[in-house]
PDB file of N, CA and C in Angstrom:
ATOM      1  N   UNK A   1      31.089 -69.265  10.175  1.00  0.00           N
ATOM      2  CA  UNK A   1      29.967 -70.165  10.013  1.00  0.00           C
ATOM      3  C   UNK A   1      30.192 -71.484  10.745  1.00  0.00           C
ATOM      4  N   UNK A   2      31.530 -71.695  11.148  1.00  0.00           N
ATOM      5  CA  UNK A   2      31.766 -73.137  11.973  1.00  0.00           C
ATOM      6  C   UNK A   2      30.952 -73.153  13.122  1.00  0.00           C
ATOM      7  N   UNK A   3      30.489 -71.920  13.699  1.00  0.00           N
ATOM      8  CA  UNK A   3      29.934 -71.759  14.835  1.00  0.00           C
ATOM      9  C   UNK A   3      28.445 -72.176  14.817  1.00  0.00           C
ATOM     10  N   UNK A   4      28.022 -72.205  13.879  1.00  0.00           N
ATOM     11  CA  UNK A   4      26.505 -72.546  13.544  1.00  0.00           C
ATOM     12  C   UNK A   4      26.351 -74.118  13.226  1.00  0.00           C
ATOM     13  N   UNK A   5      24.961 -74.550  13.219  1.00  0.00           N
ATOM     14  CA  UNK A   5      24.664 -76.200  13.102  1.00  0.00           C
ATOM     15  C   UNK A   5      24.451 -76.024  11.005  1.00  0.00           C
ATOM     16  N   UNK A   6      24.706 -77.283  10.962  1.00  0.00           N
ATOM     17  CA  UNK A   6      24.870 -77.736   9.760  1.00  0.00           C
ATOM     18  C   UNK A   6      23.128 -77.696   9.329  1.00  0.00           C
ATOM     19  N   UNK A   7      23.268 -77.275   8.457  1.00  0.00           N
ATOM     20  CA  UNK A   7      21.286 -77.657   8.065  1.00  0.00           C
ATOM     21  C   UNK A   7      20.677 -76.564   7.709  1.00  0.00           C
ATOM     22  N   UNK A   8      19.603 -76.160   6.703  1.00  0.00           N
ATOM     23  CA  UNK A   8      18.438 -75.027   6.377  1.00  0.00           C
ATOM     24  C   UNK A   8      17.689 -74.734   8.125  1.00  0.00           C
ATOM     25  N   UNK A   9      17.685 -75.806   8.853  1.00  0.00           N
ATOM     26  CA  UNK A   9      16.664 -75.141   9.671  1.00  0.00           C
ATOM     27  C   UNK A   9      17.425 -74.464  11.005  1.00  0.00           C
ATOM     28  N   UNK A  10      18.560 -73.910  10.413  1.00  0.00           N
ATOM     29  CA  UNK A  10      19.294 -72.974  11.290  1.00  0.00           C
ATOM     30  C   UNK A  10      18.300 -71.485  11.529  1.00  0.00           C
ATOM     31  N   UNK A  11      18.218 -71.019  12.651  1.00  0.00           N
ATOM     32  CA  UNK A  11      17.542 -69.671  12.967  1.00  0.00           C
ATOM     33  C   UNK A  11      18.409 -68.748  13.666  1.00  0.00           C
ATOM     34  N   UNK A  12      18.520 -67.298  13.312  1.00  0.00           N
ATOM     35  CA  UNK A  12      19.255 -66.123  14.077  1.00  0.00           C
ATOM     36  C   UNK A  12      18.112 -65.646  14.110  1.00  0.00           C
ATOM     37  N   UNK A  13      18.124 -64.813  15.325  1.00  0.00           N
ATOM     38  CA  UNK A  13      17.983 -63.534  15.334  1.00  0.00           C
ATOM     39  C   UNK A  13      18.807 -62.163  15.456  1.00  0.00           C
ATOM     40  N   UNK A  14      18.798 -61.256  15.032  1.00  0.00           N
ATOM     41  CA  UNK A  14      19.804 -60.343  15.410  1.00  0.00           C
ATOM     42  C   UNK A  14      19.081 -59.351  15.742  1.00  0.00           C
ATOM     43  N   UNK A  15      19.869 -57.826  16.652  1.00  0.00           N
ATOM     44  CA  UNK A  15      19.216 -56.991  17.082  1.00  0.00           C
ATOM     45  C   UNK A  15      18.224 -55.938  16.775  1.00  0.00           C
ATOM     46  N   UNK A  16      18.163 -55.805  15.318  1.00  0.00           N
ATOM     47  CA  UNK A  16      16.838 -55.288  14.609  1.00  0.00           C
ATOM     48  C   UNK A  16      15.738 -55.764  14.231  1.00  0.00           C
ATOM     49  N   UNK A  17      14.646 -55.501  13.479  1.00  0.00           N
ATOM     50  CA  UNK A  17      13.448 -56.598  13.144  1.00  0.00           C
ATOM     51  C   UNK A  17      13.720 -56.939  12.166  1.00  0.00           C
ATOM     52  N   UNK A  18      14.004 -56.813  11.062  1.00  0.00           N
ATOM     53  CA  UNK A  18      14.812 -56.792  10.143  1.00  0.00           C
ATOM     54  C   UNK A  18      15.870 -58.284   9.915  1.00  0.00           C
ATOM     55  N   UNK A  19      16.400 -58.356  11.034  1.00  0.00           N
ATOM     56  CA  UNK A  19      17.184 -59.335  11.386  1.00  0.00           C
ATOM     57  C   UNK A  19      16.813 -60.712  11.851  1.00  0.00           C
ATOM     58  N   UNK A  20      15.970 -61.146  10.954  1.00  0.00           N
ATOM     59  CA  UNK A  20      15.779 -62.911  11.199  1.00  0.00           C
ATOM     60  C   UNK A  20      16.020 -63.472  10.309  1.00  0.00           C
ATOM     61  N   UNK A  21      16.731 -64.898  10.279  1.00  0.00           N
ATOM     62  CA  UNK A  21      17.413 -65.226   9.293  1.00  0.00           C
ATOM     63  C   UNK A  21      17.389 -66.702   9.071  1.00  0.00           C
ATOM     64  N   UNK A  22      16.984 -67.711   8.564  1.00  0.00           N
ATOM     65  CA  UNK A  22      16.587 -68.979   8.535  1.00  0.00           C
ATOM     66  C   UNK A  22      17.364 -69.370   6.932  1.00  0.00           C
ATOM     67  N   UNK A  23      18.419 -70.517   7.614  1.00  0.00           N
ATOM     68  CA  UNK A  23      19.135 -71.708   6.675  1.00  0.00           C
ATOM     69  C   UNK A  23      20.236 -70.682   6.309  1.00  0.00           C
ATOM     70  N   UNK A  24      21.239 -71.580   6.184  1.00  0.00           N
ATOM     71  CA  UNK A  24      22.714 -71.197   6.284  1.00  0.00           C
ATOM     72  C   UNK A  24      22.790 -69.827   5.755  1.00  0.00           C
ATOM     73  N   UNK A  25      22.539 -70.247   4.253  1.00  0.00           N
ATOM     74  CA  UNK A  25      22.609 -68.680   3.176  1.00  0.00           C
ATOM     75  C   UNK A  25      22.166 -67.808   3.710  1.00  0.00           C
ATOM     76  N   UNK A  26      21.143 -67.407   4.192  1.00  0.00           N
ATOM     77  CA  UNK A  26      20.738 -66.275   4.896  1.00  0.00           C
ATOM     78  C   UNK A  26      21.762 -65.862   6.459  1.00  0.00           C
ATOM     79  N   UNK A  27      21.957 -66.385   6.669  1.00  0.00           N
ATOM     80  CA  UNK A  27      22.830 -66.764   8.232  1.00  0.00           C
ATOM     81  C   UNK A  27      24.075 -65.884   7.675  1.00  0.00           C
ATOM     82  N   UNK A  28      24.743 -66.652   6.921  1.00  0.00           N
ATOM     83  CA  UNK A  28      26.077 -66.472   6.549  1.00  0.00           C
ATOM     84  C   UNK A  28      25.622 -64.527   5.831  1.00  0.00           C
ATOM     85  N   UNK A  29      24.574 -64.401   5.184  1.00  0.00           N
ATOM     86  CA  UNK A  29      25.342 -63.148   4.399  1.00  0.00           C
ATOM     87  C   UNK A  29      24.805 -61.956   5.441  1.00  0.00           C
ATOM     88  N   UNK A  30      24.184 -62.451   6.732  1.00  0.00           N
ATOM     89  CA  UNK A  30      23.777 -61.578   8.031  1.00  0.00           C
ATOM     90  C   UNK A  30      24.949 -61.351   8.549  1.00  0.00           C
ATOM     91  N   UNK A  31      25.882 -62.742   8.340  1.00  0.00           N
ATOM     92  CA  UNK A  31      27.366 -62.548   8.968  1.00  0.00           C
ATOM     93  C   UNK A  31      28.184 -61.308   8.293  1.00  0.00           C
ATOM     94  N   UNK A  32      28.424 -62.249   7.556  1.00  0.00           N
ATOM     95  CA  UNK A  32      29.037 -60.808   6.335  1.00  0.00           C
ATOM     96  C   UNK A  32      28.647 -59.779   6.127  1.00  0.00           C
ATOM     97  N   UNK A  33      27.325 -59.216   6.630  1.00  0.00           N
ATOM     98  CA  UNK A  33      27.075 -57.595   6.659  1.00  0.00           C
ATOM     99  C   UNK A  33      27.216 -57.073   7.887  1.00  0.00           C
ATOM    100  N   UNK A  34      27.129 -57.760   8.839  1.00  0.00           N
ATOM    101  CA  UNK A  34      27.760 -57.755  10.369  1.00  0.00           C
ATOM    102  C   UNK A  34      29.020 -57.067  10.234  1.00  0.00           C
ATOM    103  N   UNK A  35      29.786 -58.286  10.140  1.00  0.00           N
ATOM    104  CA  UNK A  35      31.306 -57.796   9.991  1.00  0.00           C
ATOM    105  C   UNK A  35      31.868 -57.076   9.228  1.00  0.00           C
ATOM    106  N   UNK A  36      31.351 -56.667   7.699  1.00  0.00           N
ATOM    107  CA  UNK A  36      31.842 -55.439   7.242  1.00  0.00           C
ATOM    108  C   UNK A  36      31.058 -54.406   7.818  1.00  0.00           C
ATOM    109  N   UNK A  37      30.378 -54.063   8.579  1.00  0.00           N
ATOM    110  CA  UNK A  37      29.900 -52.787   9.401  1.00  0.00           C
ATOM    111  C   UNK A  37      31.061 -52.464  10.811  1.00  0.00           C
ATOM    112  N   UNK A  38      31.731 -53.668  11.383  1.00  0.00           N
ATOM    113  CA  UNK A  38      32.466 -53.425  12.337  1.00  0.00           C
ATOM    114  C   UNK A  38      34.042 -53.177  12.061  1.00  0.00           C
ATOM    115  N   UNK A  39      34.621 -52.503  13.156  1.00  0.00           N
ATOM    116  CA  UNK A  39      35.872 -52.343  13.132  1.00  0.00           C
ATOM    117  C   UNK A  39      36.842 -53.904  13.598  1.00  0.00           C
ATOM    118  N   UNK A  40      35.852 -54.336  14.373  1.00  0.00           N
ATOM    119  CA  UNK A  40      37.034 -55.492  14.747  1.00  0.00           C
ATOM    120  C   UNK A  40      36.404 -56.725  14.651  1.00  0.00           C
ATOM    121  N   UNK A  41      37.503 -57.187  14.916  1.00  0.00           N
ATOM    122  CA  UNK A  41      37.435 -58.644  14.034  1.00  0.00           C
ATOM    123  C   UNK A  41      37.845 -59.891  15.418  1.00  0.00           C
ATOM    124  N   UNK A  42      37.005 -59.472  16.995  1.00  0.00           N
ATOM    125  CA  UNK A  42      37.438 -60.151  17.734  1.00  0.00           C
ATOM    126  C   UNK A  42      36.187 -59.926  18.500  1.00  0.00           C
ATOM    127  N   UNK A  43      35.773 -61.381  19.315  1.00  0.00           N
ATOM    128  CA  UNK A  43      34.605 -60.681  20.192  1.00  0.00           C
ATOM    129  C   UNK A  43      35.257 -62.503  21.622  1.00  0.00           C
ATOM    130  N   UNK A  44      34.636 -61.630  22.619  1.00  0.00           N
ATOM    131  CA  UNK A  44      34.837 -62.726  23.871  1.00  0.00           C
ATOM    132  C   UNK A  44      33.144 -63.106  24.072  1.00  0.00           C
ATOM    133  N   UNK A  45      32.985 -64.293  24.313  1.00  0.00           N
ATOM    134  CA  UNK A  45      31.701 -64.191  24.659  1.00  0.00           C
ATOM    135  C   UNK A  45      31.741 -65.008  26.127  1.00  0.00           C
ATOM    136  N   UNK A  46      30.770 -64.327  26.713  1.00  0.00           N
ATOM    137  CA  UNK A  46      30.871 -65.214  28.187  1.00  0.00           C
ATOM    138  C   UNK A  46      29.475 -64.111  29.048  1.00  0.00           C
ATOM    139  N   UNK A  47      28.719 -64.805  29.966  1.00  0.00           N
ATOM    140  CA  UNK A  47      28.864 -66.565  29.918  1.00  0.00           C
ATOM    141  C   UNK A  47      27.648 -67.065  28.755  1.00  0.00           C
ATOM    142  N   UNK A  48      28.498 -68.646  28.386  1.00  0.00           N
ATOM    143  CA  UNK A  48      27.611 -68.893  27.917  1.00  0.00           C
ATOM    144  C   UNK A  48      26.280 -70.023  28.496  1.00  0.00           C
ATOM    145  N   UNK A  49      25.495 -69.984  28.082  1.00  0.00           N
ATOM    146  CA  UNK A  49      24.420 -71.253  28.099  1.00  0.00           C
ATOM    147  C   UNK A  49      24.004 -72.230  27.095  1.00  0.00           C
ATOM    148  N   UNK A  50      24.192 -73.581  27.277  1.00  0.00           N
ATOM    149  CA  UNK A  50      23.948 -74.426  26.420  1.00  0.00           C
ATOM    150  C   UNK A  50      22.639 -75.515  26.620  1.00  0.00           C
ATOM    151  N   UNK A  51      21.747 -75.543  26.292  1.00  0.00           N
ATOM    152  CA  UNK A  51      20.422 -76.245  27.169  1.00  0.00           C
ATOM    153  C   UNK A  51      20.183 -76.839  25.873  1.00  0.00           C
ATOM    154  N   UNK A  52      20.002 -78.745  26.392  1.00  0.00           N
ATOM    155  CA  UNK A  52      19.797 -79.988  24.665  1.00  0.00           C
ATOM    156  C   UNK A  52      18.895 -80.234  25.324  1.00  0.00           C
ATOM    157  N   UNK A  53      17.848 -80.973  24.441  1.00  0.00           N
ATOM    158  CA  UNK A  53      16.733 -82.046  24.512  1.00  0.00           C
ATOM    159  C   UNK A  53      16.668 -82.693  23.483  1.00  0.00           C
ATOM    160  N   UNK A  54      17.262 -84.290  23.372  1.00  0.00           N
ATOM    161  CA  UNK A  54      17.234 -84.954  22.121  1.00  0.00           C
ATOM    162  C   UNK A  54      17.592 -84.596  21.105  1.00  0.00           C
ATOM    163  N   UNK A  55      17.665 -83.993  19.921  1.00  0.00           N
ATOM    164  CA  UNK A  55      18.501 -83.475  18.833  1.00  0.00           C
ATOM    165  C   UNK A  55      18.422 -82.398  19.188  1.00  0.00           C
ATOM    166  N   UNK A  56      17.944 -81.411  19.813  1.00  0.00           N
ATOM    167  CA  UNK A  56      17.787 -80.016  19.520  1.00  0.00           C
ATOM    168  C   UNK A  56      18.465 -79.540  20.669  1.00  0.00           C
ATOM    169  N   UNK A  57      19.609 -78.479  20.166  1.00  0.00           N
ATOM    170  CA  UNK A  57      20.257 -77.942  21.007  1.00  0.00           C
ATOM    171  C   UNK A  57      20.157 -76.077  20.918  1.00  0.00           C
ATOM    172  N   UNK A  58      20.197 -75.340  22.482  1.00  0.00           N
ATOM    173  CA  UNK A  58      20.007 -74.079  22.203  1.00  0.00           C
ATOM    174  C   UNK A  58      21.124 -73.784  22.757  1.00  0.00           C
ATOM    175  N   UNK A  59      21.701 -72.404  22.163  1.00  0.00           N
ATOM    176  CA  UNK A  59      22.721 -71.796  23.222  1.00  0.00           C
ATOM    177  C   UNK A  59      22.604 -70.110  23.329  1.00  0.00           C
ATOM    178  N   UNK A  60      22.798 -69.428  24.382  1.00  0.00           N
ATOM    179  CA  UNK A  60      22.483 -68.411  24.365  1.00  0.00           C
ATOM    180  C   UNK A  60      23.938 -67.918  25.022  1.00  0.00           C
ATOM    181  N   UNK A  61      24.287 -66.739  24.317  1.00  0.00           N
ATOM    182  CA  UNK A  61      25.807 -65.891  24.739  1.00  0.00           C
ATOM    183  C   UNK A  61      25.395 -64.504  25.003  1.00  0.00           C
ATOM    184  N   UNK A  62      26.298 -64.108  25.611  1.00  0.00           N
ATOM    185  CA  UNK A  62      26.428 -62.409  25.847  1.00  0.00           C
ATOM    186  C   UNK A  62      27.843 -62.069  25.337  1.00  0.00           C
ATOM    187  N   UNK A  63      27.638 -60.916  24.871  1.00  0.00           N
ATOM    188  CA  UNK A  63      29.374 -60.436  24.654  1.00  0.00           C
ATOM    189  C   UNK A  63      30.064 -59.909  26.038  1.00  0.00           C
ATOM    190  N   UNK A  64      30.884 -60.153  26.135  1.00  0.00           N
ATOM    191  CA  UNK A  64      31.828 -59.612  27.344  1.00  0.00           C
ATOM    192  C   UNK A  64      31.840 -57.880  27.598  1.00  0.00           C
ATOM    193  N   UNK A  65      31.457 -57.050  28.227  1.00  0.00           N
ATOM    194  CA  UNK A  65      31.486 -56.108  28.400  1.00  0.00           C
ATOM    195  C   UNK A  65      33.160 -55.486  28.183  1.00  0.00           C
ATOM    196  N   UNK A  66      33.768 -55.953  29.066  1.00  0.00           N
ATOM    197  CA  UNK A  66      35.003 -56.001  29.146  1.00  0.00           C
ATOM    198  C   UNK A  66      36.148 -55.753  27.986  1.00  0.00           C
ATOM    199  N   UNK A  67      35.194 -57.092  27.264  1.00  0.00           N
ATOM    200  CA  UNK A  67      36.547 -57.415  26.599  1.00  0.00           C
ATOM    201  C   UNK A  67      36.737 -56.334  25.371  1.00  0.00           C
TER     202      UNK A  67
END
């Protein structure tokens, strides 16, 4: 969760429809069903993008094929 902004008006999306998720609590237990579905417990992300305008910051990642 360190990876996420502090605040309710946090937004995910994840890869199903199913998967939208607004303010921490929801965030966090998307995390936690994430990661108990996977085997590992490591991901590379690259590249990333980070684009601000005044408070609001976006960032968009890919997972590493690779890694």
């Amino acid at each position: 969760m360190a990876c996420f902004v502090c605040g309710d008006d946090l937004v995910t999306y994840g890869t199903g429809a199913d998967e939208w998720r607004v303010g921490r609590e929801d965030v966090k237990a998307q995390v936690e069903w994430d990661w108990s579905q996977s085997e590992s417990t490591a991901m590379h992300l690259d590249p990333v993008a980070v684009s601000c305008a005044g408070p609001v910051a976006c960032a968009s990642v890919q997972r590493d094929a690779q890694a």
